[in-house]
N, C-alpha and C. Protein backbone atom coordinates (compact mmCIF):
# COMPACT_ATOMS: atom_id res chain seq x y z
N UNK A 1 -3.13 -10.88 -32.03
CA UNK A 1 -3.27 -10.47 -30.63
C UNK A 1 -2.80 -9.02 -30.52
N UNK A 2 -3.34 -8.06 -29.74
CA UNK A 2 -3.45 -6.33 -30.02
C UNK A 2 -2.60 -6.21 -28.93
N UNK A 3 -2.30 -7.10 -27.80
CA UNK A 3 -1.87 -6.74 -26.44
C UNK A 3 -0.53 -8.21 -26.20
N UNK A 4 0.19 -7.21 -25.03
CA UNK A 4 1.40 -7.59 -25.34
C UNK A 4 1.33 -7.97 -23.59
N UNK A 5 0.67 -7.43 -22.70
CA UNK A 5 1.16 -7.32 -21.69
C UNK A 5 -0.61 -7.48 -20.92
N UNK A 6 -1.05 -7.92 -19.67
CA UNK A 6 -2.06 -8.18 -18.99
C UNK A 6 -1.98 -8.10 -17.86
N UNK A 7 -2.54 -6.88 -17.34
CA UNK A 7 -3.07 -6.76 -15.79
C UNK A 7 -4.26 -7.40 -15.39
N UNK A 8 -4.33 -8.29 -14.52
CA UNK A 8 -5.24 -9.12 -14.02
C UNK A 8 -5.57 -8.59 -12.43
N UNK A 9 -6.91 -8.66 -12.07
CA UNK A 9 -7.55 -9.01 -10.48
C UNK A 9 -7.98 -10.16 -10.43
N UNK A 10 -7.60 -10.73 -9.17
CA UNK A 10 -7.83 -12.06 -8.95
C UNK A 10 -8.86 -12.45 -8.70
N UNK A 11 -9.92 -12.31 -7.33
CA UNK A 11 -10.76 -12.47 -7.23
C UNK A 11 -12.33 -12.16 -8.09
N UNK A 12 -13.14 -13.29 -8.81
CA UNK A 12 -13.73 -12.83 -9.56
C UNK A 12 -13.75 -12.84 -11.00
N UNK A 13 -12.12 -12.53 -11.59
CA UNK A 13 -11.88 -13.05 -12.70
C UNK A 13 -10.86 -13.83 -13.08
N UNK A 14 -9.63 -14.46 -12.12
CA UNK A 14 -8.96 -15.04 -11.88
C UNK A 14 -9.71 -16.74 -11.40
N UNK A 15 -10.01 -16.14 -9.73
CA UNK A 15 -10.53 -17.35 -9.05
C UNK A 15 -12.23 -16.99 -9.02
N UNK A 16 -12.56 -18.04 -9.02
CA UNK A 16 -14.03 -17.88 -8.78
C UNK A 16 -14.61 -18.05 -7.20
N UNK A 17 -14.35 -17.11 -6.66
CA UNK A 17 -14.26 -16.73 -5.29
C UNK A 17 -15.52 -16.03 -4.73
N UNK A 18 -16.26 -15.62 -5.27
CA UNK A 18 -17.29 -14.87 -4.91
C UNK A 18 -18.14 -15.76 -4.44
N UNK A 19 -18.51 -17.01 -4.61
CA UNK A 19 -18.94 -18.20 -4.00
C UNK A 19 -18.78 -18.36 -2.64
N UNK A 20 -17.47 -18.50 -2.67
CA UNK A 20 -16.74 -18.83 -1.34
C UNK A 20 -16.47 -17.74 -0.18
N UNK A 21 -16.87 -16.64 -0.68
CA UNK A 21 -16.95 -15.19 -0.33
C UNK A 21 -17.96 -15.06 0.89
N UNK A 22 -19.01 -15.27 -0.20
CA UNK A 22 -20.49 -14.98 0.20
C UNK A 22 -20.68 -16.03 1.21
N UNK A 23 -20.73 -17.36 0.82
CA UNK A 23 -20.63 -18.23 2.33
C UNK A 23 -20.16 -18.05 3.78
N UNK A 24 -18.74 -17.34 3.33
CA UNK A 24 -18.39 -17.09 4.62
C UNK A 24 -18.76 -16.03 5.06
N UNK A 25 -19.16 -15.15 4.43
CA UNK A 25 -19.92 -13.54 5.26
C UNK A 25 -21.06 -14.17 5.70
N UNK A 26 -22.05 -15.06 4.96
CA UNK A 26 -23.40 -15.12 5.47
C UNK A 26 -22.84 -16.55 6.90
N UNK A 27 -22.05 -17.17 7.08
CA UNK A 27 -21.60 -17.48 8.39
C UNK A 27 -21.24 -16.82 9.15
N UNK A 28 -20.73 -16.05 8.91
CA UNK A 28 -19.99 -14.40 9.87
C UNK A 28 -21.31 -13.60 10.03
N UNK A 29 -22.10 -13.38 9.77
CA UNK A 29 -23.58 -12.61 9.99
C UNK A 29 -23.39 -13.73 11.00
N UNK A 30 -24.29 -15.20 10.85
CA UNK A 30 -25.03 -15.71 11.40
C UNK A 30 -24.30 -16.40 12.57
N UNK A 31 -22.64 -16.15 12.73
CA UNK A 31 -22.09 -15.46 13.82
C UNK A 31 -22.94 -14.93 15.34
N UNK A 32 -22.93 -13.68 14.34
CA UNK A 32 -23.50 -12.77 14.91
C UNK A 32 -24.78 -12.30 15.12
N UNK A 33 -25.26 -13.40 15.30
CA UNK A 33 -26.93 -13.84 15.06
C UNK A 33 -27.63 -12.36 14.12
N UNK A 34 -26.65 -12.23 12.87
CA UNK A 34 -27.72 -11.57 12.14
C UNK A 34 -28.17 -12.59 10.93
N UNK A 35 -28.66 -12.31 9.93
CA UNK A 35 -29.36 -12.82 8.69
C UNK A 35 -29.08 -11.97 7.42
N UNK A 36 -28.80 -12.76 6.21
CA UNK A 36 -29.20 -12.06 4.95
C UNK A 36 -29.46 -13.19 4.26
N UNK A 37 -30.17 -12.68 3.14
CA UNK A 37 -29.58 -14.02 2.11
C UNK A 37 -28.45 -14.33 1.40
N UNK A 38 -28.39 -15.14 0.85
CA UNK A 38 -27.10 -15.66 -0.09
C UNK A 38 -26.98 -14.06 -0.99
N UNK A 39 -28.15 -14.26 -2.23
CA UNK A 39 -28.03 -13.73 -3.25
C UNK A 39 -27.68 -11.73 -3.25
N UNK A 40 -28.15 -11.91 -2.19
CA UNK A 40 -28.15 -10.18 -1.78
C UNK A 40 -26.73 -10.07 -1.43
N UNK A 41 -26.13 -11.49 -0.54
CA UNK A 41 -24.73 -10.73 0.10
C UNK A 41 -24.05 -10.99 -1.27
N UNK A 42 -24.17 -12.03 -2.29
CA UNK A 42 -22.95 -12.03 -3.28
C UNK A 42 -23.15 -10.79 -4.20
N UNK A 43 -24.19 -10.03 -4.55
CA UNK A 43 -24.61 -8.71 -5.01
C UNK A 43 -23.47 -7.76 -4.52
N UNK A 44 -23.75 -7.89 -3.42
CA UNK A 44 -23.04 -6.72 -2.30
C UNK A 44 -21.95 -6.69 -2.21
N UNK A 45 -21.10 -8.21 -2.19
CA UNK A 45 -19.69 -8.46 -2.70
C UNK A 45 -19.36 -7.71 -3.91
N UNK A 46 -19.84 -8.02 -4.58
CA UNK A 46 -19.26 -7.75 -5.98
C UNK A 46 -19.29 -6.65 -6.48
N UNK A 47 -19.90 -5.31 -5.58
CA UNK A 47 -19.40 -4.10 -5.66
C UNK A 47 -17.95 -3.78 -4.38
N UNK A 48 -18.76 -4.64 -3.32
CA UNK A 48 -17.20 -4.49 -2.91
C UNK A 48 -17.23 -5.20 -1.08
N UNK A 49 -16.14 -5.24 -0.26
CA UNK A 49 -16.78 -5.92 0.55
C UNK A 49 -17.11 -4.81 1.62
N UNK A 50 -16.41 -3.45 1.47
CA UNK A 50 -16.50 -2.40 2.45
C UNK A 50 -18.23 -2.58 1.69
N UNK A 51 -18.47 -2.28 0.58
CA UNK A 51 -19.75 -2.02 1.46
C UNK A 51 -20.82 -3.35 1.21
N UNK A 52 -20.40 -4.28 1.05
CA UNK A 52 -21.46 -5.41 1.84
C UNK A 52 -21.27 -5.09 3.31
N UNK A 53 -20.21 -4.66 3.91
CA UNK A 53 -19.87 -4.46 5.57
C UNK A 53 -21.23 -3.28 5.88
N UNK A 54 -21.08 -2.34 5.06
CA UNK A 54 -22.01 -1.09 5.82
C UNK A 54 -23.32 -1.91 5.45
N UNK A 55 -23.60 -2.50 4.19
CA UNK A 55 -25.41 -3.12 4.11
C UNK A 55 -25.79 -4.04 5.14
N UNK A 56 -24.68 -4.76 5.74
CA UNK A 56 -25.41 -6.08 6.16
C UNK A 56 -24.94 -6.13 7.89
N UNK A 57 -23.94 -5.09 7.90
CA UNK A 57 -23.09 -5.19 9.43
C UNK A 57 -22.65 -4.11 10.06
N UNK A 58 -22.96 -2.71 9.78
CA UNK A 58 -22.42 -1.42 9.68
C UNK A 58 -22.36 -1.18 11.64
N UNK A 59 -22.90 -1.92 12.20
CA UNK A 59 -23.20 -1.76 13.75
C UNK A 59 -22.35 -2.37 14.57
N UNK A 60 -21.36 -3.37 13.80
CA UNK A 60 -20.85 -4.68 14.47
C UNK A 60 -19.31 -4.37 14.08
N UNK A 61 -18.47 -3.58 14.88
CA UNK A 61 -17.33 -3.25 14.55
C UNK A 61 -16.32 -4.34 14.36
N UNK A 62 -16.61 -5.57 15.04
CA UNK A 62 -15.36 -6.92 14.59
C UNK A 62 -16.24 -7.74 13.82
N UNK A 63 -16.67 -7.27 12.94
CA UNK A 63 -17.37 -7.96 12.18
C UNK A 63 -16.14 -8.57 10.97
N UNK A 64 -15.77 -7.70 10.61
CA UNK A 64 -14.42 -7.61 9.24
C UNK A 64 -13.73 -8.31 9.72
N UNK A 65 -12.89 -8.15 10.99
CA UNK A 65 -11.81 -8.89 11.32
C UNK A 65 -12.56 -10.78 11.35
N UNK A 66 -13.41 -10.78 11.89
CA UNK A 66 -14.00 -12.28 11.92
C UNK A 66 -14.62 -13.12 10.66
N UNK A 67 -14.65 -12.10 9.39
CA UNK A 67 -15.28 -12.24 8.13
C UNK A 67 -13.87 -12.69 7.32
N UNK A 68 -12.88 -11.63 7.16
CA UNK A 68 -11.67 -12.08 6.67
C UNK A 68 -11.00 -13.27 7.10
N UNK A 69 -11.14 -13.62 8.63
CA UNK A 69 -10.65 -14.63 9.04
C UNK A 69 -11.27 -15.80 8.69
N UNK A 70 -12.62 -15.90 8.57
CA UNK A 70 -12.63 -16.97 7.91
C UNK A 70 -12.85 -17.17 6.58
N UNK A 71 -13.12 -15.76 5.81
CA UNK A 71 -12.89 -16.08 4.40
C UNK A 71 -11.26 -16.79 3.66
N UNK A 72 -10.28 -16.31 4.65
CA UNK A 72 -8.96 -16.24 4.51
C UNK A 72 -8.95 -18.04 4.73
N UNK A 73 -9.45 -18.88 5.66
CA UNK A 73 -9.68 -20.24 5.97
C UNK A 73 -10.50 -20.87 4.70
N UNK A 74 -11.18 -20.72 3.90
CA UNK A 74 -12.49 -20.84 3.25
C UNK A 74 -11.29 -20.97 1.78
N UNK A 75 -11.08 -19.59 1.40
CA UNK A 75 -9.86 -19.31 0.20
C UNK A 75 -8.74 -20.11 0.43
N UNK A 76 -8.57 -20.81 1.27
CA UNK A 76 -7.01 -22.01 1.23
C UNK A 76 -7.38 -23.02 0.18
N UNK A 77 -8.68 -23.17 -0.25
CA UNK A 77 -9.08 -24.08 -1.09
C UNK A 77 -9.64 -23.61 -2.17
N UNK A 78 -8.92 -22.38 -3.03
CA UNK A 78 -8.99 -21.61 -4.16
C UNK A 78 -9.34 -22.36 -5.39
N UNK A 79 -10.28 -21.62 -6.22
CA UNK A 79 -10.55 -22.62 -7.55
C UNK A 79 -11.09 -21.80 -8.51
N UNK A 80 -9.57 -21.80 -9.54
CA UNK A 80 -9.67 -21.19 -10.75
C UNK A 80 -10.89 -21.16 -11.78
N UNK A 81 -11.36 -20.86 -12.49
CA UNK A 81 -12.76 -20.16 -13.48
C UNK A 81 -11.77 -21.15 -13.92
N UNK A 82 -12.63 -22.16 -14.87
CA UNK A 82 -12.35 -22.91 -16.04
C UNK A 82 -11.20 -22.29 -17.25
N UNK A 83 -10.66 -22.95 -17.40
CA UNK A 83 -10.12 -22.17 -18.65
C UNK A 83 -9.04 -20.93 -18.26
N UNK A 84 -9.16 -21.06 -17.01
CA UNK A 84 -7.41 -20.25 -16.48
C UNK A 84 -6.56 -20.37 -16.95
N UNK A 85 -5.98 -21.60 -16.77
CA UNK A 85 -4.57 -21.83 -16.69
C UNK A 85 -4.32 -21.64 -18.17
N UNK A 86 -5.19 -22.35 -18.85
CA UNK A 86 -4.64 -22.46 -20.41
C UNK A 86 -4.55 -21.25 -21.16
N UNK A 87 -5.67 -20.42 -20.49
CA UNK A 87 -5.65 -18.70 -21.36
C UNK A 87 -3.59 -18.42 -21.21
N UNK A 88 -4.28 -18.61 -19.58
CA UNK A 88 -2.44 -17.80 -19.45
C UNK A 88 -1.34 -18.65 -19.96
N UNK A 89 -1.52 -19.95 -20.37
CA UNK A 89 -0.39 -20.32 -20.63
C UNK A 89 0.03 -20.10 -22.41
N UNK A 90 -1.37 -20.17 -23.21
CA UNK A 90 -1.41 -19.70 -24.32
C UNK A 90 -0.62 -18.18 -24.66
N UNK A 91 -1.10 -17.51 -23.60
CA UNK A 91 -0.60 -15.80 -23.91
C UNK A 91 0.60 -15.99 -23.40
N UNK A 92 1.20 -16.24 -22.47
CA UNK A 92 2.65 -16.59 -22.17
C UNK A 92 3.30 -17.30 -23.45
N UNK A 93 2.80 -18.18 -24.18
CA UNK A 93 3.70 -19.11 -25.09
C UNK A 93 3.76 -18.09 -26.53
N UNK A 94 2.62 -16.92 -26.48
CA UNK A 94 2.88 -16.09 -27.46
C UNK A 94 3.16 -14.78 -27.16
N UNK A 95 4.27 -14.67 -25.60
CA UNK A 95 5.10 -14.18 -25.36
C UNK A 95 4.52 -12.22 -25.08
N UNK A 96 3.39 -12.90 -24.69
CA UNK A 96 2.83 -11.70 -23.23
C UNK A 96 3.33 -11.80 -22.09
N UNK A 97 3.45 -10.78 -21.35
CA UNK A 97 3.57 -10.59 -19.72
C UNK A 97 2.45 -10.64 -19.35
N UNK A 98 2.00 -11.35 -17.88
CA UNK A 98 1.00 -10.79 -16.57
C UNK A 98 1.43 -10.64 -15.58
N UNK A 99 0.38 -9.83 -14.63
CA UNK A 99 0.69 -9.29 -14.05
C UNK A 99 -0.61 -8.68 -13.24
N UNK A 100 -0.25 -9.03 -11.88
CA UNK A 100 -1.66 -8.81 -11.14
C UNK A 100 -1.72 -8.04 -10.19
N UNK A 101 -2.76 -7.68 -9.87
CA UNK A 101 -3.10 -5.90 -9.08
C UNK A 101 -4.19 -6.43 -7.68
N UNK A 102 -4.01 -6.51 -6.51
CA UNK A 102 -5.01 -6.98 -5.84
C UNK A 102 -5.17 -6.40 -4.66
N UNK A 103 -6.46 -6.23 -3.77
CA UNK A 103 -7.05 -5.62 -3.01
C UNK A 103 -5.91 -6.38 -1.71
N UNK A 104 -5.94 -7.35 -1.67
CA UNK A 104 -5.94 -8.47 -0.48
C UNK A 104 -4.66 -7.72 -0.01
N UNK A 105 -3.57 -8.97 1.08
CA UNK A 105 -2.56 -8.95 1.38
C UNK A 105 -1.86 -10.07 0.94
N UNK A 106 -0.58 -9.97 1.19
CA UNK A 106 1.02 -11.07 0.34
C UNK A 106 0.16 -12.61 0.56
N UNK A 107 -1.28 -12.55 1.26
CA UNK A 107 -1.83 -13.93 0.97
C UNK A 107 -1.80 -14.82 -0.19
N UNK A 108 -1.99 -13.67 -1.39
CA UNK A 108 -2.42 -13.72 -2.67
C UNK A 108 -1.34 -14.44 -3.66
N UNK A 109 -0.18 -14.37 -3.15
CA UNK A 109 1.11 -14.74 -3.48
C UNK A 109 0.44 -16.70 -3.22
N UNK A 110 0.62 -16.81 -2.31
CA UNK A 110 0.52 -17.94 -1.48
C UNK A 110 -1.03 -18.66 -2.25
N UNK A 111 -2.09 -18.03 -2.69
CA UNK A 111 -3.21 -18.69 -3.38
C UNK A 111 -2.79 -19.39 -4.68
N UNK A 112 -1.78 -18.08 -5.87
CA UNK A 112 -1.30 -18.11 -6.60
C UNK A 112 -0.63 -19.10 -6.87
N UNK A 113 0.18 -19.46 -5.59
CA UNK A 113 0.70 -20.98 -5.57
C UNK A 113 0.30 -22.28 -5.81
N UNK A 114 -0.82 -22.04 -4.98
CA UNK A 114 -2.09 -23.26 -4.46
C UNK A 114 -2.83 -23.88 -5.92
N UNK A 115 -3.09 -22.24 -6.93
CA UNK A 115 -3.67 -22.84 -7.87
C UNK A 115 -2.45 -23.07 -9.09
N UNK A 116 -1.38 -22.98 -8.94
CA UNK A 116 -0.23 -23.27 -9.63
C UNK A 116 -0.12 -22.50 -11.23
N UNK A 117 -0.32 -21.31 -10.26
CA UNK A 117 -0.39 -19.89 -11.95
C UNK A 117 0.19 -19.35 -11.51
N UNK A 118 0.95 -19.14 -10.33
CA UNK A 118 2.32 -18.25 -9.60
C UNK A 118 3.69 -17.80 -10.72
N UNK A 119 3.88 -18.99 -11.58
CA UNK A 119 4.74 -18.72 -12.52
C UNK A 119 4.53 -17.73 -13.52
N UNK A 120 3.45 -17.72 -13.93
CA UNK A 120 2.94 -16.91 -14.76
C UNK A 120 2.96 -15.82 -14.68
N UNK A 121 3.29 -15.00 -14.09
CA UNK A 121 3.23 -13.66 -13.28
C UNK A 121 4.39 -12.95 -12.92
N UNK A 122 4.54 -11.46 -13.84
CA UNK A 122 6.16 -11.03 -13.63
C UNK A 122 5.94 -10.01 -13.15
N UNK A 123 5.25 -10.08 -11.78
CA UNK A 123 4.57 -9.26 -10.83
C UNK A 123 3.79 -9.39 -10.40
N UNK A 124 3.41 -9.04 -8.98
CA UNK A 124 2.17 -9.09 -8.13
C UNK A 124 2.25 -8.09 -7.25
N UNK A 125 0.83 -6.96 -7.23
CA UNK A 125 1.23 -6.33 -6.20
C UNK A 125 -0.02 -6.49 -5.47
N UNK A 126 0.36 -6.47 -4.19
CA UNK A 126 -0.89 -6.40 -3.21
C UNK A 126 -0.85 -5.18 -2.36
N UNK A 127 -1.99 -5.56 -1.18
CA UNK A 127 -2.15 -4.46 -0.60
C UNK A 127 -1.05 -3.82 0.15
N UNK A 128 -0.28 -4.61 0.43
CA UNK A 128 1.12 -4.45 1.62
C UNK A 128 1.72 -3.89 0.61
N UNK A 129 1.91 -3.48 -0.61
CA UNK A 129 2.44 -2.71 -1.51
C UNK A 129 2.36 -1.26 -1.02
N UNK A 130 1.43 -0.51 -0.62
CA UNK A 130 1.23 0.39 0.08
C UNK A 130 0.41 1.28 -0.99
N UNK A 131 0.22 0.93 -2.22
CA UNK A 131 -0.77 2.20 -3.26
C UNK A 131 -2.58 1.64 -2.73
N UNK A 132 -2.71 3.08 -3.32
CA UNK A 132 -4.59 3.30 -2.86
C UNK A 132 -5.40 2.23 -3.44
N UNK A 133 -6.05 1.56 -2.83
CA UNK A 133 -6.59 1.37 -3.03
C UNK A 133 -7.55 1.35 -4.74
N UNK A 134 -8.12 0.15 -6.09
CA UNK A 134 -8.21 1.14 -7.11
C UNK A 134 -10.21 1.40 -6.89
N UNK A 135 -10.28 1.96 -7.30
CA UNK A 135 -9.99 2.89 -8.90
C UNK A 135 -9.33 3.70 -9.02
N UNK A 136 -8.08 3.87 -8.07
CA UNK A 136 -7.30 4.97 -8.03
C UNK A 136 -6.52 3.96 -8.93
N UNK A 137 -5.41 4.38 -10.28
CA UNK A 137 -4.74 4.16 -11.05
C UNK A 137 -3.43 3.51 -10.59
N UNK A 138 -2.64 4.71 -9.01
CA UNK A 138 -1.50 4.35 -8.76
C UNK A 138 -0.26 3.06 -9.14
N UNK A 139 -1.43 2.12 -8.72
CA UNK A 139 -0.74 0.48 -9.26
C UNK A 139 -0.30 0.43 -10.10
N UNK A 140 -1.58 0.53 -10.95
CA UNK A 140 -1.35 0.19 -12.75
C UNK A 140 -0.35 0.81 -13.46
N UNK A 141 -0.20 2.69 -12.85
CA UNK A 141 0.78 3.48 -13.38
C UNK A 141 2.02 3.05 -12.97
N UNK A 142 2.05 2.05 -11.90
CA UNK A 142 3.59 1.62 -11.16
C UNK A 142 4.19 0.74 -12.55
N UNK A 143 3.34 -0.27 -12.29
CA UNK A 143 3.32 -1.27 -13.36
C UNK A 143 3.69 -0.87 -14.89
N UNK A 144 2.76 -0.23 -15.56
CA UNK A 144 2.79 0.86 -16.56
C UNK A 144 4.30 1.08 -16.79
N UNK A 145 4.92 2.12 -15.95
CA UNK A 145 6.15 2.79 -16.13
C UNK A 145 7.24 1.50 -15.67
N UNK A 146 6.88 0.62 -14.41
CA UNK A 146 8.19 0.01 -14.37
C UNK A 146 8.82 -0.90 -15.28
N UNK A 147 7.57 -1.74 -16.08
CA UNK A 147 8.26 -2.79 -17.58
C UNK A 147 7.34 -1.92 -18.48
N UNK A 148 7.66 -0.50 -18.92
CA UNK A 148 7.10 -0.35 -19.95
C UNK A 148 6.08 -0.62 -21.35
N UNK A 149 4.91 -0.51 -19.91
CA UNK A 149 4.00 -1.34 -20.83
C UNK A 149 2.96 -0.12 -21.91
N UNK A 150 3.40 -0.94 -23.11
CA UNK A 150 2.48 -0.16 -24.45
C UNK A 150 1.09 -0.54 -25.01
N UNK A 151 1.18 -1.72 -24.72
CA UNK A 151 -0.04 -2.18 -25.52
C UNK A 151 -0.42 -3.20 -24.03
N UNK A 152 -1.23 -2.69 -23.39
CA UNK A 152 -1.33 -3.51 -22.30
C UNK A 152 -3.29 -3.70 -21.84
N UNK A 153 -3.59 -4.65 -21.60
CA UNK A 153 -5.39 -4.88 -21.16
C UNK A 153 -5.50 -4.80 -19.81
N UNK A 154 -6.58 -4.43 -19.42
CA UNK A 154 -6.41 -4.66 -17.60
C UNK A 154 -7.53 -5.37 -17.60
N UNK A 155 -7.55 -6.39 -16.87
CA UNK A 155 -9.00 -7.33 -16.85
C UNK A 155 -9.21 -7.38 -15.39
N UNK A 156 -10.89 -6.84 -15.47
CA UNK A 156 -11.57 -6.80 -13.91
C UNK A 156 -13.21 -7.62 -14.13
N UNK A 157 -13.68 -7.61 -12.74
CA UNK A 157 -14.49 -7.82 -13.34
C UNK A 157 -15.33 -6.79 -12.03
N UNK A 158 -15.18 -5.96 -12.01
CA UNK A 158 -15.47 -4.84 -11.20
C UNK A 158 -15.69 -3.50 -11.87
N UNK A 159 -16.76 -2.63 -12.32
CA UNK A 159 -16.25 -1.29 -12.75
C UNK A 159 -15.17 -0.53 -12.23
N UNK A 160 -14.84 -1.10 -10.72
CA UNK A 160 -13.76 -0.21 -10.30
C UNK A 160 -12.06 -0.52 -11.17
N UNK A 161 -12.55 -1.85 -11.13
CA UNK A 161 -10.89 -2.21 -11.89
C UNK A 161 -11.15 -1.88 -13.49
N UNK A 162 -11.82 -1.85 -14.14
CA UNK A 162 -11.95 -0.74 -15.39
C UNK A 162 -11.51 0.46 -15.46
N UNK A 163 -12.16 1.33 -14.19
CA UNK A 163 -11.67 2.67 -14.08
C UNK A 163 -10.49 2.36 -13.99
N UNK A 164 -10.40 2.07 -13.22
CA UNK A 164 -8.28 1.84 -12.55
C UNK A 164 -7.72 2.08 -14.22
N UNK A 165 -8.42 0.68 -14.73
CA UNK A 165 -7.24 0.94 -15.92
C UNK A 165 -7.59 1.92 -17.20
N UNK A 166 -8.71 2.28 -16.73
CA UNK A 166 -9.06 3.60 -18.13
C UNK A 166 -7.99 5.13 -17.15
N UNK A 167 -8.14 4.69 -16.25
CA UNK A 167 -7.15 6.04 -15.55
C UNK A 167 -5.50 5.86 -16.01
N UNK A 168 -5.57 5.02 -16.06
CA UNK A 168 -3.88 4.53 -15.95
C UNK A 168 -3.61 4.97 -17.51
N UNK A 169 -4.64 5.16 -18.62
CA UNK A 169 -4.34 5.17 -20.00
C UNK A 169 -4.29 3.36 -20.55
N UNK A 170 -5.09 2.48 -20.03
CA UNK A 170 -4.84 1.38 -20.66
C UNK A 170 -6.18 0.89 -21.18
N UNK A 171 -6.22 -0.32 -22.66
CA UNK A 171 -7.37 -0.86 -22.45
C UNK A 171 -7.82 -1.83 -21.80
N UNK A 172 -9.01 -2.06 -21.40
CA UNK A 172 -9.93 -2.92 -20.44
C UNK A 172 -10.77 -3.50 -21.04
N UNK A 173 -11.08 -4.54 -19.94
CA UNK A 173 -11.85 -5.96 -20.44
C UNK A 173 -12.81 -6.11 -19.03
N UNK A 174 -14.28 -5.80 -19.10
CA UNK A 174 -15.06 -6.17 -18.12
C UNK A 174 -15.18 -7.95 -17.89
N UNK A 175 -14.19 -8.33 -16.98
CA UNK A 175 -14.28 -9.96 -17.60
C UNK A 175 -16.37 -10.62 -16.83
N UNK A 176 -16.23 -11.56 -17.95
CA UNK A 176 -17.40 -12.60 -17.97
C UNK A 176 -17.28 -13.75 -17.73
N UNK A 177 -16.15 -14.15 -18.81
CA UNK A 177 -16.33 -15.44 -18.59
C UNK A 177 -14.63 -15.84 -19.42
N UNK A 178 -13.61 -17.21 -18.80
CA UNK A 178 -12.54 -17.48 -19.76
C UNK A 178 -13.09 -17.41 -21.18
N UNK A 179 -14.14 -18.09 -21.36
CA UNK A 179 -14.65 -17.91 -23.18
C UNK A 179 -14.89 -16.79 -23.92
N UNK A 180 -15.29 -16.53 -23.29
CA UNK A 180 -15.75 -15.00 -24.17
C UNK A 180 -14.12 -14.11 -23.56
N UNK A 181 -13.26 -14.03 -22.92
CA UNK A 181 -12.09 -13.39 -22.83
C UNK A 181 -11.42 -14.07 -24.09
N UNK A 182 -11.02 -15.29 -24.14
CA UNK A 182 -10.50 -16.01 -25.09
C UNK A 182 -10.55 -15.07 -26.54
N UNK A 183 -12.03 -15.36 -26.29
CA UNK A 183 -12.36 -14.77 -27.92
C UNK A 183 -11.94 -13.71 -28.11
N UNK A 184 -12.23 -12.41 -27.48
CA UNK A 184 -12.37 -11.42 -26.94
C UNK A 184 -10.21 -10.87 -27.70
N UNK A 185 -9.33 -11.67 -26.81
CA UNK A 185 -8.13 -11.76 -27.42
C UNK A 185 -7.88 -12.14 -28.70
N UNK A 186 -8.41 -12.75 -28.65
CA UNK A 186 -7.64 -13.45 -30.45
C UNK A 186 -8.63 -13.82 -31.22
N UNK A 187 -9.36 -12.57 -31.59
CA UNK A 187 -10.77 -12.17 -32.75
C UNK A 187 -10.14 -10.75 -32.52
């Protein structure tokens, strides 16, 4: 194993959330008696949700606040990508750190719980942390310098959380899938 230490984003390559994402935006459109399809809004997610907001809602200023609210209702019933728990408990038992970087707010703490990987984690920072937003690095460099991390992966499954961690000086993992990460570690 090349890495000692793992920055993780949750949504996406953690939880498999983009599901549960997309449902609730395309209820929050149809809210608001607009329309999209499924496949276009989970597209649109997954670059990001500011701008699924400008593709699908850019006119409808409480659109966000009524989208989060019920995505935030929707996510109480969080559900880990196969093969979670055991990655992390494997790399924990061969005495890695994680450590996770996330868009959201101190919700994330509280999901973490729900799916019972909270332990695992010798850090979490969220948005109430107060750093930019990534692909700005800030986080990672917090992280980085505060447990001195040397040999450390950042796993996204976002180009933005790549950049983040090619900025920060770390290597990255475009995640796919727990299997191919698995391998990916220990090959």
């Amino acid at each position: 194993m090349d890495y000692h230490d793992f920055i993780w984003d949750l949504g996406g390559t953690l939880l498999d959330n983009y599901e549960t994402s997309t449902k609730a935006f395309v209820a929050t459109l149809q809210f608001f008696q607009k329309q999209a399809d499924h496949d276009s809004v989970y597209a649109a997610l997954k670059v990001s949700t500011d701008y699924a907001v400008q593709q699908f809602a850019p006119d409808l200023p409480d659109f966000l606040l009524e989208y989060k609210k019920r995505e935030k209702e929707a996510l109480e019933r969080p559900c880990l990508f196969e093969g979670t728990e055991e990655l992390l408990d494997r790399l924990t038992k061969a005495g890695a750190r994680h450590f996770l970087v996330s868009h959201r707010d101190h919700h994330v703490v509280m999901i973490l719980e729900q799916t019972g990987i909270s332990h695992y984690f010798t850090e979490v920072v969220t948005a109430d942390d107060g750093f930019p937003r990534k692909p700005d690095p800030t986080s990672m460099l917090y992280l980085k310098n505060k447990y001195a991390i040397e040999s450390g992966l950042v796993i996204g499954d976002r180009p933005l959380d790549i950049e983040a961690g090619q900025r920060a000086g770390m290597a990255t993992y475009l995640f796919d899938s727990m299997d191919q990460l698995t391998n990916y570690i220990f090959n």
